[in-house]
PDB file of N, CA and C in Angstrom:
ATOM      1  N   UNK A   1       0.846  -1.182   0.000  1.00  0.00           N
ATOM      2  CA  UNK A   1       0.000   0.000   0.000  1.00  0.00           C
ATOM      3  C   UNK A   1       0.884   1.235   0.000  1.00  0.00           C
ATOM      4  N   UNK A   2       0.527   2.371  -0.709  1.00  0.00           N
ATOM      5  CA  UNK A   2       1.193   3.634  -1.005  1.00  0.00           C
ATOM      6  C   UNK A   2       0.595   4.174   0.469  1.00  0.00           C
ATOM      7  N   UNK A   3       1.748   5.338   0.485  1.00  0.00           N
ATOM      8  CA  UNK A   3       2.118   6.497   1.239  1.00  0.00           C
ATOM      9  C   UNK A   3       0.375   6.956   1.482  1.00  0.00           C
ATOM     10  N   UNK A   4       0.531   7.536   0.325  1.00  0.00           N
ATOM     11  CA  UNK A   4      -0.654   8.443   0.067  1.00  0.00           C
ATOM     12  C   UNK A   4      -2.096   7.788   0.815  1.00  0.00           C
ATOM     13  N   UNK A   5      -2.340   6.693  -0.130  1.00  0.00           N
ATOM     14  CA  UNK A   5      -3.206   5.573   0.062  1.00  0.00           C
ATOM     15  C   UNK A   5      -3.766   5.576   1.892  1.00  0.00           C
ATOM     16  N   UNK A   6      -2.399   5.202   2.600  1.00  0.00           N
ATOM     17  CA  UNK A   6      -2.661   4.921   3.502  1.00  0.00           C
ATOM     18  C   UNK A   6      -3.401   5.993   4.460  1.00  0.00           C
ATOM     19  N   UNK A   7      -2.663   7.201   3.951  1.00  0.00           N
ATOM     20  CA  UNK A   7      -2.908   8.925   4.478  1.00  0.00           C
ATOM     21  C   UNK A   7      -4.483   9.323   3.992  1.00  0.00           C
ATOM     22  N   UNK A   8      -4.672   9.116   3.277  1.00  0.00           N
ATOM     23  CA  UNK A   8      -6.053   9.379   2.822  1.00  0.00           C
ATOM     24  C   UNK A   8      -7.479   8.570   3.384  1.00  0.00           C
ATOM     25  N   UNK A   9      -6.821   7.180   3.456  1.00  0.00           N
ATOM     26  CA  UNK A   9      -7.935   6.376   4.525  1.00  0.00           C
ATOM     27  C   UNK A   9      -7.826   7.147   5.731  1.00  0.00           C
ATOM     28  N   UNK A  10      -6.673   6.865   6.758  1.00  0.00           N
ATOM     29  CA  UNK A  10      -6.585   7.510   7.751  1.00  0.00           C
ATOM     30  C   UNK A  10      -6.771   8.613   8.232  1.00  0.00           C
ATOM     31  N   UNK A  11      -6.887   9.599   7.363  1.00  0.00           N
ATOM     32  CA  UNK A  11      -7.356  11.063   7.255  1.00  0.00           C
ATOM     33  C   UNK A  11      -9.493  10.816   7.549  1.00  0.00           C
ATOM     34  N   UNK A  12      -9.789  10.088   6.048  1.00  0.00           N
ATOM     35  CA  UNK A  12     -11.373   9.893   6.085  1.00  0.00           C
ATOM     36  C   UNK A  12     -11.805   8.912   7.691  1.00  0.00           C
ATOM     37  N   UNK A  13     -10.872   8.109   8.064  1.00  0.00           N
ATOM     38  CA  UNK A  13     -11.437   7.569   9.740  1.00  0.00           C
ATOM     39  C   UNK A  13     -11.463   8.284  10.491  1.00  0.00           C
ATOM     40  N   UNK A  14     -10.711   9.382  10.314  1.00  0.00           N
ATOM     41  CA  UNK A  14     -10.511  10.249  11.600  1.00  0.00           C
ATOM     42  C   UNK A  14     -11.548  11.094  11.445  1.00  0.00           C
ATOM     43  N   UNK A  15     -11.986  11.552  10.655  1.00  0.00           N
ATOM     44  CA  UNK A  15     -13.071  12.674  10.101  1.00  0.00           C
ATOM     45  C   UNK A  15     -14.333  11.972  10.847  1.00  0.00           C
ATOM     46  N   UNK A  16     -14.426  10.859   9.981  1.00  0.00           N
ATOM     47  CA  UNK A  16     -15.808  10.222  11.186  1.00  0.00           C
ATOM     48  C   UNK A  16     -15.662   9.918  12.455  1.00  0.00           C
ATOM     49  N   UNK A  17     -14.602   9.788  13.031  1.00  0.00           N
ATOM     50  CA  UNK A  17     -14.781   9.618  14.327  1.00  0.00           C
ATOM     51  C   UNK A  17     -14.021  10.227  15.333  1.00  0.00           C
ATOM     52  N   UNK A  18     -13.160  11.374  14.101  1.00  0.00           N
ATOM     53  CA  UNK A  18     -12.260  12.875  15.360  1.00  0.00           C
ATOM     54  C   UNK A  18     -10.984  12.544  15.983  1.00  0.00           C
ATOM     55  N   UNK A  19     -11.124  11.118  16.733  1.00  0.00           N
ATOM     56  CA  UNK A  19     -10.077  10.344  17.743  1.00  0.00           C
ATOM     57  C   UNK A  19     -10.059   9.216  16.990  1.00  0.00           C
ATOM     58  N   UNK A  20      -8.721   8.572  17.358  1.00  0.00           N
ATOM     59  CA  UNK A  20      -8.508   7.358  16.640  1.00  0.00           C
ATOM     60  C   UNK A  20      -6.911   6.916  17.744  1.00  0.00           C
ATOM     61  N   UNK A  21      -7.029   5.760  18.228  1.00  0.00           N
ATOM     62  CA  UNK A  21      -6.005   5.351  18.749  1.00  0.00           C
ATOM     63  C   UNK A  21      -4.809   5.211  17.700  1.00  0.00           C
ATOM     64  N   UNK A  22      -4.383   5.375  17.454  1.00  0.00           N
ATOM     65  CA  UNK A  22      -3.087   5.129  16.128  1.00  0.00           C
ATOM     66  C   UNK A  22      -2.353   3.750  16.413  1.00  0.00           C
ATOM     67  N   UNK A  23      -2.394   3.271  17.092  1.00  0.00           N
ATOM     68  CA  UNK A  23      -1.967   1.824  16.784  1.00  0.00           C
ATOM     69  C   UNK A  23      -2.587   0.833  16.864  1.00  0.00           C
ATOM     70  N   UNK A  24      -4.179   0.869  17.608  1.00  0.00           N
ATOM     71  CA  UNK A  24      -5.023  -0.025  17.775  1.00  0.00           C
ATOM     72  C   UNK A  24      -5.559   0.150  16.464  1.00  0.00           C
ATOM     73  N   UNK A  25      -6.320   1.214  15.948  1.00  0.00           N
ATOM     74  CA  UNK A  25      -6.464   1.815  14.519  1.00  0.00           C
ATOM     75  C   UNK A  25      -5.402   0.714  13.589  1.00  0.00           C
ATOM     76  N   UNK A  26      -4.601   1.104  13.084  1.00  0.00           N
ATOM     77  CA  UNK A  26      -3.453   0.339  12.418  1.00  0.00           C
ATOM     78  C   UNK A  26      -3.553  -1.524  12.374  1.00  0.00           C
ATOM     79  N   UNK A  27      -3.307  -1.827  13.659  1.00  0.00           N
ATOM     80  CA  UNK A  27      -3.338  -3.293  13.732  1.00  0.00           C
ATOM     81  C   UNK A  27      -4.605  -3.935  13.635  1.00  0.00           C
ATOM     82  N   UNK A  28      -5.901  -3.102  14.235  1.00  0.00           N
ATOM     83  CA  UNK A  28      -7.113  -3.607  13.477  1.00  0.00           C
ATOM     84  C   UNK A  28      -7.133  -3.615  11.600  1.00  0.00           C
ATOM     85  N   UNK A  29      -6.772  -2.590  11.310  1.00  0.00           N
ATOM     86  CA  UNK A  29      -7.555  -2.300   9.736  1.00  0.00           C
ATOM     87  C   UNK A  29      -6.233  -3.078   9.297  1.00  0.00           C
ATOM     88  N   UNK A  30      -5.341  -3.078   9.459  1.00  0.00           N
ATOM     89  CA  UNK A  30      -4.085  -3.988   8.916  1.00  0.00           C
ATOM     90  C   UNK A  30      -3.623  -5.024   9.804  1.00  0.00           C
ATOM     91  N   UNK A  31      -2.545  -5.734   8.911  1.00  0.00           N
ATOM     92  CA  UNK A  31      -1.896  -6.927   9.708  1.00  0.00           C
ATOM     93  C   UNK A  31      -0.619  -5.921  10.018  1.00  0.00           C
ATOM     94  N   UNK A  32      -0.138  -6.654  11.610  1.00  0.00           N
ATOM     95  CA  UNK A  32       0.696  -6.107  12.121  1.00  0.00           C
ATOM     96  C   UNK A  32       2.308  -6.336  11.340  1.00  0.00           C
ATOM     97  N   UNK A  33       2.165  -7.378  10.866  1.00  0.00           N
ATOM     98  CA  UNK A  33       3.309  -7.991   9.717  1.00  0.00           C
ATOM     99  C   UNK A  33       3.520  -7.020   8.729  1.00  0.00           C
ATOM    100  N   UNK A  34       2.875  -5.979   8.564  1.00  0.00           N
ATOM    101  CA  UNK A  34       2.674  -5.623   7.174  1.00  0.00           C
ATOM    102  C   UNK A  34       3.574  -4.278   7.225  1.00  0.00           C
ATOM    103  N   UNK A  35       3.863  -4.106   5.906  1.00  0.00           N
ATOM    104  CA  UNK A  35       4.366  -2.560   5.600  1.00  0.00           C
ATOM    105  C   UNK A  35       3.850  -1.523   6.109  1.00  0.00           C
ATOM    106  N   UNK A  36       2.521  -1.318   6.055  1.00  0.00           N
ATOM    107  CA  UNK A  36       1.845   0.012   6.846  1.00  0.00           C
ATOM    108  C   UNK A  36       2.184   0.238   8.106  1.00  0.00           C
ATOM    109  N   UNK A  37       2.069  -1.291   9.244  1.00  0.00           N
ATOM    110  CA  UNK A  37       1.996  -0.643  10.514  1.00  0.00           C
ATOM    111  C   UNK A  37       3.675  -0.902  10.551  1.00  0.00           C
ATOM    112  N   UNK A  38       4.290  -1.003  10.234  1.00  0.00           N
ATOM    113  CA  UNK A  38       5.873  -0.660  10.487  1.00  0.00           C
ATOM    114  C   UNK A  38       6.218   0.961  10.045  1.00  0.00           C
ATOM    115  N   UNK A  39       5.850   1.408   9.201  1.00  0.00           N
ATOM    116  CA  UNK A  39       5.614   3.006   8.710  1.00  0.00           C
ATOM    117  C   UNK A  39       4.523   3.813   8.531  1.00  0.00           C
ATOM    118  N   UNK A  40       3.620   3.511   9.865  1.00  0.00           N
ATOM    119  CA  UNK A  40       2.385   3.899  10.849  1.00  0.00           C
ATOM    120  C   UNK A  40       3.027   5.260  11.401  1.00  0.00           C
ATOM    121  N   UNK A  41       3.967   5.225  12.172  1.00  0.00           N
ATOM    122  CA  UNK A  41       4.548   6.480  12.666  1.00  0.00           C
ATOM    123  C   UNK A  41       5.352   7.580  11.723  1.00  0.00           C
ATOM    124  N   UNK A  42       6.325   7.464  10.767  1.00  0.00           N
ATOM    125  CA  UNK A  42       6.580   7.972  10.102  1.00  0.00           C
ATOM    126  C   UNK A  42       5.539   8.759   9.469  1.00  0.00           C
ATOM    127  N   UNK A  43       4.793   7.956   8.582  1.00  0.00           N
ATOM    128  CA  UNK A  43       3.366   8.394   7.817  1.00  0.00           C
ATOM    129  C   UNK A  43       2.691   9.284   8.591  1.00  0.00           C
ATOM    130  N   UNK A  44       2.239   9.120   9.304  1.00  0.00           N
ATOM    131  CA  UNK A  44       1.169   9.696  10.433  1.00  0.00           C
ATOM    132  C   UNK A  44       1.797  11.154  10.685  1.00  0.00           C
ATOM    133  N   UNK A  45       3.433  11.046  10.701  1.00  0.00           N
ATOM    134  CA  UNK A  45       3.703  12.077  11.242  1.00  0.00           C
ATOM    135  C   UNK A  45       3.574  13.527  10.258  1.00  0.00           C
ATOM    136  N   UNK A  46       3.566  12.624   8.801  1.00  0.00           N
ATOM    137  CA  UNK A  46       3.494  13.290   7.365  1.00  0.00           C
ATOM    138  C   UNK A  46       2.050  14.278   7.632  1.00  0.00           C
ATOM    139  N   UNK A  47       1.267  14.420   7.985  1.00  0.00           N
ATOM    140  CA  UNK A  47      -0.008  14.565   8.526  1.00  0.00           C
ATOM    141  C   UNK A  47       0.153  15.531   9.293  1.00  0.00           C
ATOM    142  N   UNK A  48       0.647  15.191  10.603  1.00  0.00           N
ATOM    143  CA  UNK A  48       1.026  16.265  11.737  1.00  0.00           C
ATOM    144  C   UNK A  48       1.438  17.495  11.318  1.00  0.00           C
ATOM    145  N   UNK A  49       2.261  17.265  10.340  1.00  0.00           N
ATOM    146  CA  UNK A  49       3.276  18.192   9.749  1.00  0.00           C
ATOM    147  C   UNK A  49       3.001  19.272   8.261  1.00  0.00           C
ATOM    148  N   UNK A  50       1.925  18.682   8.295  1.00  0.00           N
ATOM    149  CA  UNK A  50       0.553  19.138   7.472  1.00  0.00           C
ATOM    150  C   UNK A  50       0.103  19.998   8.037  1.00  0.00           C
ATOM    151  N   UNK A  51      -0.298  19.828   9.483  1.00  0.00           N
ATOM    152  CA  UNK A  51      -1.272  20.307   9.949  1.00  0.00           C
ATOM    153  C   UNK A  51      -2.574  19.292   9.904  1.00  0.00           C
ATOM    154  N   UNK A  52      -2.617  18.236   9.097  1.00  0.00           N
ATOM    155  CA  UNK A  52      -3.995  17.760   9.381  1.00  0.00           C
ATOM    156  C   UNK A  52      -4.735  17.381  10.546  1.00  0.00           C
ATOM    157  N   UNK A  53      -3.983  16.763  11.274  1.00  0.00           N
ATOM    158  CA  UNK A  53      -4.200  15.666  11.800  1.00  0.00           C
ATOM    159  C   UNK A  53      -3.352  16.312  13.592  1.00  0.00           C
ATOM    160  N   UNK A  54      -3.576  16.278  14.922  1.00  0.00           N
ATOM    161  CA  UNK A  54      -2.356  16.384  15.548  1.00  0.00           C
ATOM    162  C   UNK A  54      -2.149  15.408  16.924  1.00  0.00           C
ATOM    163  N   UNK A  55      -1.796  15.175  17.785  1.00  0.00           N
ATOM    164  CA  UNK A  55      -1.493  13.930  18.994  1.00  0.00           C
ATOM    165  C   UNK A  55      -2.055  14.887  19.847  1.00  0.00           C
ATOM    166  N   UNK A  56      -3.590  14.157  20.687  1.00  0.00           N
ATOM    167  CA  UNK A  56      -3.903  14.727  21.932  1.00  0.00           C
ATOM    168  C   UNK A  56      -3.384  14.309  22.768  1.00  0.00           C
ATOM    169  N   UNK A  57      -2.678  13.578  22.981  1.00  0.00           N
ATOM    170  CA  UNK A  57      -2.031  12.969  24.316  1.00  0.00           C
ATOM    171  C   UNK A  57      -0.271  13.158  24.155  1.00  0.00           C
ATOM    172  N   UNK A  58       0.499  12.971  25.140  1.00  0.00           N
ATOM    173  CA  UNK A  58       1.852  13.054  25.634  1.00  0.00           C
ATOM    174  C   UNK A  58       2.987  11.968  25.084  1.00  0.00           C
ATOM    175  N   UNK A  59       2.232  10.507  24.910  1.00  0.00           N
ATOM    176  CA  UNK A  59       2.852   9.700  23.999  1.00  0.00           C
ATOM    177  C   UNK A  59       2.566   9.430  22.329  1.00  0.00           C
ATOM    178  N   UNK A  60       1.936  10.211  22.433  1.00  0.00           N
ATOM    179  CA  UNK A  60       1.472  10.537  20.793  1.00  0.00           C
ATOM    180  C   UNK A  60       0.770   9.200  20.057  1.00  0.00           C
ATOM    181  N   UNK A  61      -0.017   8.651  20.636  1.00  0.00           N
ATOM    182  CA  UNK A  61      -0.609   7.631  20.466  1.00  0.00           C
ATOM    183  C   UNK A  61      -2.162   8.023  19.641  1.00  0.00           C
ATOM    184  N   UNK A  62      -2.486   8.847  20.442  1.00  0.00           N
ATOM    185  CA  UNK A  62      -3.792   9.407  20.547  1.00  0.00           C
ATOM    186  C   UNK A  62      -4.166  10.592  19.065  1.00  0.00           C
ATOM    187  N   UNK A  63      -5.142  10.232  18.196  1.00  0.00           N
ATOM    188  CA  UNK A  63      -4.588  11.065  16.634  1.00  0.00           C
ATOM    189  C   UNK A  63      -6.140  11.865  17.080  1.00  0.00           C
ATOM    190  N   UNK A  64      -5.930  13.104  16.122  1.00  0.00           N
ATOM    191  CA  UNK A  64      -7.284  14.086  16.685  1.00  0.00           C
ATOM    192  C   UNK A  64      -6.693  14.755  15.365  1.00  0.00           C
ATOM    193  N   UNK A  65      -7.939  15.287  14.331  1.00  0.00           N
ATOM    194  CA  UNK A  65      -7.994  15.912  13.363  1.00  0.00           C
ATOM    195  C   UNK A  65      -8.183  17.016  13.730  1.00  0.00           C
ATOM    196  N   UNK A  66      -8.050  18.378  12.667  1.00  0.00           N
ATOM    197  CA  UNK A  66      -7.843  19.278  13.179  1.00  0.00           C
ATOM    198  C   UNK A  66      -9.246  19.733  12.268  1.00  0.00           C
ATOM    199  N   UNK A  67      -9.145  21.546  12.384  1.00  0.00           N
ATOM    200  CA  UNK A  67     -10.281  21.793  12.156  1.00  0.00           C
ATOM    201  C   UNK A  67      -9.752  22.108   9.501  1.00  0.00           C
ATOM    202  N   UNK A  68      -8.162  22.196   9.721  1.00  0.00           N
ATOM    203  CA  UNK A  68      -7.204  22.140   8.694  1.00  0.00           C
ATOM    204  C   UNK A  68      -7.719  20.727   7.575  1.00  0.00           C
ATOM    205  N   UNK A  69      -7.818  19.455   8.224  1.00  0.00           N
ATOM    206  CA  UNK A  69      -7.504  18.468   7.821  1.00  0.00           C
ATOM    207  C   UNK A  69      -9.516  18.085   8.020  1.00  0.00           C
ATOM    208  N   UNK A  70     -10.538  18.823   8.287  1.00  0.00           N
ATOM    209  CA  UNK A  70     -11.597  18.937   8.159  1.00  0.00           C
ATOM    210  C   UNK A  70     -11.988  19.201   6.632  1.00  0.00           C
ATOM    211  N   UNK A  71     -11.323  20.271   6.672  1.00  0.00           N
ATOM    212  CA  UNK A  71     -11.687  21.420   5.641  1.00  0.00           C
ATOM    213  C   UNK A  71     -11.371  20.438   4.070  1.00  0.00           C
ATOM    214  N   UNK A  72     -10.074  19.777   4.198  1.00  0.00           N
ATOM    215  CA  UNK A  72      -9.582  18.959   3.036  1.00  0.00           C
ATOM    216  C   UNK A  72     -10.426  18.227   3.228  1.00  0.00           C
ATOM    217  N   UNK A  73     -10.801  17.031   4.632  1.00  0.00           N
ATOM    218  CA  UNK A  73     -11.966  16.119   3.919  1.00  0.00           C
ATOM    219  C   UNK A  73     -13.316  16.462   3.114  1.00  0.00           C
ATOM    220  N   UNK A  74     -13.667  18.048   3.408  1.00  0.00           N
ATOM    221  CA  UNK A  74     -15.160  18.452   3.259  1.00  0.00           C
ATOM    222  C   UNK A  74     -14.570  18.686   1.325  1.00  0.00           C
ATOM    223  N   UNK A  75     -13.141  19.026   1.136  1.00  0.00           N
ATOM    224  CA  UNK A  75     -12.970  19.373  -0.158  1.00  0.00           C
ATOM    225  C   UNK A  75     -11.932  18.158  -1.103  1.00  0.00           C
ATOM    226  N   UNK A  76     -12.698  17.022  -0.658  1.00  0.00           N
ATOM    227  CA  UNK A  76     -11.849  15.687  -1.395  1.00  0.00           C
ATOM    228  C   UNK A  76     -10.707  15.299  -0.678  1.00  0.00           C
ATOM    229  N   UNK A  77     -10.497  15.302   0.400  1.00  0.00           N
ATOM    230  CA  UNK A  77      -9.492  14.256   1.217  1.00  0.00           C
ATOM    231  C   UNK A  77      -8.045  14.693   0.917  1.00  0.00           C
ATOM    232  N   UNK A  78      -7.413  14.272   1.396  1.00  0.00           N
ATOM    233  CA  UNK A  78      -6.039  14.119   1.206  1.00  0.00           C
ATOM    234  C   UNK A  78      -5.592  14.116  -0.270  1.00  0.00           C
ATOM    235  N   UNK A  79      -6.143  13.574  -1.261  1.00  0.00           N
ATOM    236  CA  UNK A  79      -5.671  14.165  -2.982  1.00  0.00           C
ATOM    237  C   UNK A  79      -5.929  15.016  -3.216  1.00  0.00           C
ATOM    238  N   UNK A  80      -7.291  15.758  -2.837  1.00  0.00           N
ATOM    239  CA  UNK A  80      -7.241  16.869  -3.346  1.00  0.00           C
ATOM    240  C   UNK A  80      -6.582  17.858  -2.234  1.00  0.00           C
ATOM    241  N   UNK A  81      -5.452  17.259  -0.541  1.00  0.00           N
ATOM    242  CA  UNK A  81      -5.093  18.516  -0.452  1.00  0.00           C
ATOM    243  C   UNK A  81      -3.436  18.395  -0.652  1.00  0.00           C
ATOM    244  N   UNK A  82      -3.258  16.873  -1.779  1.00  0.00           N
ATOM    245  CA  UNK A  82      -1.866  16.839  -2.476  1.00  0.00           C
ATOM    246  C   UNK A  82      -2.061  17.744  -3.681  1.00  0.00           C
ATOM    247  N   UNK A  83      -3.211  17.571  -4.433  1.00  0.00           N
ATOM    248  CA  UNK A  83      -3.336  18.223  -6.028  1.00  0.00           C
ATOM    249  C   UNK A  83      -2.946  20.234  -5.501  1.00  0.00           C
ATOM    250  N   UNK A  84      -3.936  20.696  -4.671  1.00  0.00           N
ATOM    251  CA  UNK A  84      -4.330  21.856  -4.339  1.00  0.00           C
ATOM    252  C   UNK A  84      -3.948  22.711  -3.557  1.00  0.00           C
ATOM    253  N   UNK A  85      -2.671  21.873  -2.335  1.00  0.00           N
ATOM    254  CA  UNK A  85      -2.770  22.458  -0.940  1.00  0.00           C
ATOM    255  C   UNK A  85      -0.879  22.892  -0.703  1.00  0.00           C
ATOM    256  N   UNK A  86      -0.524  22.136  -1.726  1.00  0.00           N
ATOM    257  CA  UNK A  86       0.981  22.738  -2.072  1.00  0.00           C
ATOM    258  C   UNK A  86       0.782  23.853  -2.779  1.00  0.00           C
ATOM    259  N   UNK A  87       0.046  23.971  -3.541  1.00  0.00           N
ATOM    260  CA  UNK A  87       0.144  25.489  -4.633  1.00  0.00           C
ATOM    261  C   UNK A  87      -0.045  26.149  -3.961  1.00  0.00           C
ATOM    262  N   UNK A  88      -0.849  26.158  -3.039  1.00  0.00           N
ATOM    263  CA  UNK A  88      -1.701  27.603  -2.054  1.00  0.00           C
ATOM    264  C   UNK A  88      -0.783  27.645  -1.670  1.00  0.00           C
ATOM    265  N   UNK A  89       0.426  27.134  -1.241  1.00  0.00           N
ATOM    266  CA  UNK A  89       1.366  27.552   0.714  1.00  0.00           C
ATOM    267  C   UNK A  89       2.289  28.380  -0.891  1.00  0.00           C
ATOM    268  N   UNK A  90       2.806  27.948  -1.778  1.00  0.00           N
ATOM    269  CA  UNK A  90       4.026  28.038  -2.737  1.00  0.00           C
ATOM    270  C   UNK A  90       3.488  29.696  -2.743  1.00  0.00           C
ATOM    271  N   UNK A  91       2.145  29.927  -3.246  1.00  0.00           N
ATOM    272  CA  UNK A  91       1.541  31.089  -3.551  1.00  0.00           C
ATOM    273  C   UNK A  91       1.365  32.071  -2.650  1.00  0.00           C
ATOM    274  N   UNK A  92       1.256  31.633  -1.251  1.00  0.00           N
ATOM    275  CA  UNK A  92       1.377  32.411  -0.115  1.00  0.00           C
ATOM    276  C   UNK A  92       2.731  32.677  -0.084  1.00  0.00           C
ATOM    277  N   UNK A  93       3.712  31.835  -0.178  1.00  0.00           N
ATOM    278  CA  UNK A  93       5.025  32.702  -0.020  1.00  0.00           C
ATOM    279  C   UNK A  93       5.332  33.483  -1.155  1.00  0.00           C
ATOM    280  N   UNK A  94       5.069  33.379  -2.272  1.00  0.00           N
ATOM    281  CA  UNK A  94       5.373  34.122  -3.173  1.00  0.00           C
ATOM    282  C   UNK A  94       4.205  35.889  -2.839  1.00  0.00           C
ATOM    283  N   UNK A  95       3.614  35.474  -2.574  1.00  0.00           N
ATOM    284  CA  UNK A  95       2.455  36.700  -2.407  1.00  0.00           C
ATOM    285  C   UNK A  95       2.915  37.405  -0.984  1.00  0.00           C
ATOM    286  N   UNK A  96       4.314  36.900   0.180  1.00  0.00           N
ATOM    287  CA  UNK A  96       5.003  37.666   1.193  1.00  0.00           C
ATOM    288  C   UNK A  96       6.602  38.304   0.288  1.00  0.00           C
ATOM    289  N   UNK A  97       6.509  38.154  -0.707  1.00  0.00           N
ATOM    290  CA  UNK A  97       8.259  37.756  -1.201  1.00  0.00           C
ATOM    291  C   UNK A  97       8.350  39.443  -1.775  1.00  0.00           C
ATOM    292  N   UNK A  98       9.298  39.799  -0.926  1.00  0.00           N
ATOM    293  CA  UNK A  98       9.820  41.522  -0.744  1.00  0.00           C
ATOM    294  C   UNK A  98       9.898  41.672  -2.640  1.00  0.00           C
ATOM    295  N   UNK A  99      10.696  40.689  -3.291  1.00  0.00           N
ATOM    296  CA  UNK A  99      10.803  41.005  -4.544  1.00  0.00           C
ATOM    297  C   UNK A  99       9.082  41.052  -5.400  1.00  0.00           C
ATOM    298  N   UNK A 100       8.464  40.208  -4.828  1.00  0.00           N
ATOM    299  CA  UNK A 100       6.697  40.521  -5.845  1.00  0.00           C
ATOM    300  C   UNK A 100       6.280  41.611  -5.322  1.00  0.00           C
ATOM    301  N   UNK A 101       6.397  41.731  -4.115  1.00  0.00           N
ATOM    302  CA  UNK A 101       5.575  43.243  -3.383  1.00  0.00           C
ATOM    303  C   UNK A 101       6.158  44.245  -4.349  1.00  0.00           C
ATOM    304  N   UNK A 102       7.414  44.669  -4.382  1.00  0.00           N
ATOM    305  CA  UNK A 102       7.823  45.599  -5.366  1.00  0.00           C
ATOM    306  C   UNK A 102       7.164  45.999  -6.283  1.00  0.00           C
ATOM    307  N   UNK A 103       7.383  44.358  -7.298  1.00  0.00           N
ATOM    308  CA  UNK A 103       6.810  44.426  -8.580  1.00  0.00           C
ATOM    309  C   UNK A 103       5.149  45.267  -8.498  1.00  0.00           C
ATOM    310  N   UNK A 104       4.547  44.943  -7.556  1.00  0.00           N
ATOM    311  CA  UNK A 104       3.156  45.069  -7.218  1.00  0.00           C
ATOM    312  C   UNK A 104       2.675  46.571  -7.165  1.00  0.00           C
ATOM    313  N   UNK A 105       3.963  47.145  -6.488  1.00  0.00           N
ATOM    314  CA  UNK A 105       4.095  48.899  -6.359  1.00  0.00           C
ATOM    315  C   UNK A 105       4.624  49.535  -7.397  1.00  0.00           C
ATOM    316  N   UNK A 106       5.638  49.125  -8.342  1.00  0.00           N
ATOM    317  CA  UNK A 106       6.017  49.543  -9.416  1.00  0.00           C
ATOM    318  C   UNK A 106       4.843  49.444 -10.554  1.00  0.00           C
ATOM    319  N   UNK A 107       3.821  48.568 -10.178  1.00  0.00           N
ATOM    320  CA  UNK A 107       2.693  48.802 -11.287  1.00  0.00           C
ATOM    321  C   UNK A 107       1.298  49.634 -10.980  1.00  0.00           C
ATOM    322  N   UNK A 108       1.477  50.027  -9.589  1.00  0.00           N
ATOM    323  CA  UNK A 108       0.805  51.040  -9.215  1.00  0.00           C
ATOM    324  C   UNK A 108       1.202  52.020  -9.780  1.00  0.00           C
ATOM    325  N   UNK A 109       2.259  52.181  -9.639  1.00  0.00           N
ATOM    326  CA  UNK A 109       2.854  53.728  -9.078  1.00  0.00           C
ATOM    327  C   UNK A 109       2.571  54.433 -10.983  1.00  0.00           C
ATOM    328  N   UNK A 110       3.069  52.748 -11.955  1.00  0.00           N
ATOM    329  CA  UNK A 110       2.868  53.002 -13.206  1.00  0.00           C
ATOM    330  C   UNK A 110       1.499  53.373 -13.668  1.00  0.00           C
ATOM    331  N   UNK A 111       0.353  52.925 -13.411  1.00  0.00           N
ATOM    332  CA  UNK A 111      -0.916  52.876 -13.303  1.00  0.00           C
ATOM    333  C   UNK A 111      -1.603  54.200 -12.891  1.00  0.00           C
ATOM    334  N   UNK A 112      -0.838  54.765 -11.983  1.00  0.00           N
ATOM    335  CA  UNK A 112      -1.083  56.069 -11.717  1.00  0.00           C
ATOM    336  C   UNK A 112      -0.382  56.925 -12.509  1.00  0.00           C
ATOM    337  N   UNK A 113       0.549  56.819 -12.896  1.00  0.00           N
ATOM    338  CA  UNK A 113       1.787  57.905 -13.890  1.00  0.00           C
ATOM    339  C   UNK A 113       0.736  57.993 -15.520  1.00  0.00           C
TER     340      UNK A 113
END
């Protein structure tokens, strides 16, 4: 099973049910033998680091969606916030970047001249 694959189920369980033990989760829906729950933590953390998804508890066991990783399920899950959700952040930094602001005032300033 892919990266993605796995992130996108786990994303839609959490949506229905908010909390999700992350390893009881895992070893139920999979075999413990398997590729997924050996790169259960890694993956998961892919998420965190997102923002989707974050650990209510101290050993990080405990998975709790956020209100971030809502918003992607209500707008196609996890593909659509691989297709959609990199361009936005790329575009937000470009839309802080001292060199576009410039550009942005130099076509005012032209606009007015």
């Amino acid at each position: 099973m892919l990266k993605e694959e796995f992130l996108q189920e786990l994303l839609k369980d959490l949506y229905e049910k908010e909390t999700l033990q992350l390893y009881d989760y895992t070893a139920n829906k999979y075999s413990t033998n398997n590729e997924v729950f050996l790169n259960t933590k890694s993956w998961t953390d892919h998420l965190i680091k997102e923002k989707l998804a974050k650990f209510s508890d101290n050993d990080h066991t405990l998975l709790h969606i956020t209100n971030f990783g809502r918003y992607w399920m209500l707008n196609g899950g996890y593909a659509s916030f691989l297709q959609d959700g990199h361009n936005s952040k790329e575009l937000h930094k470009k839309k802080n970047d001292p060199k576009v602001i410039n550009i942005h005032k130099e076509k005012e300033d032209l606009l007015e001249a």
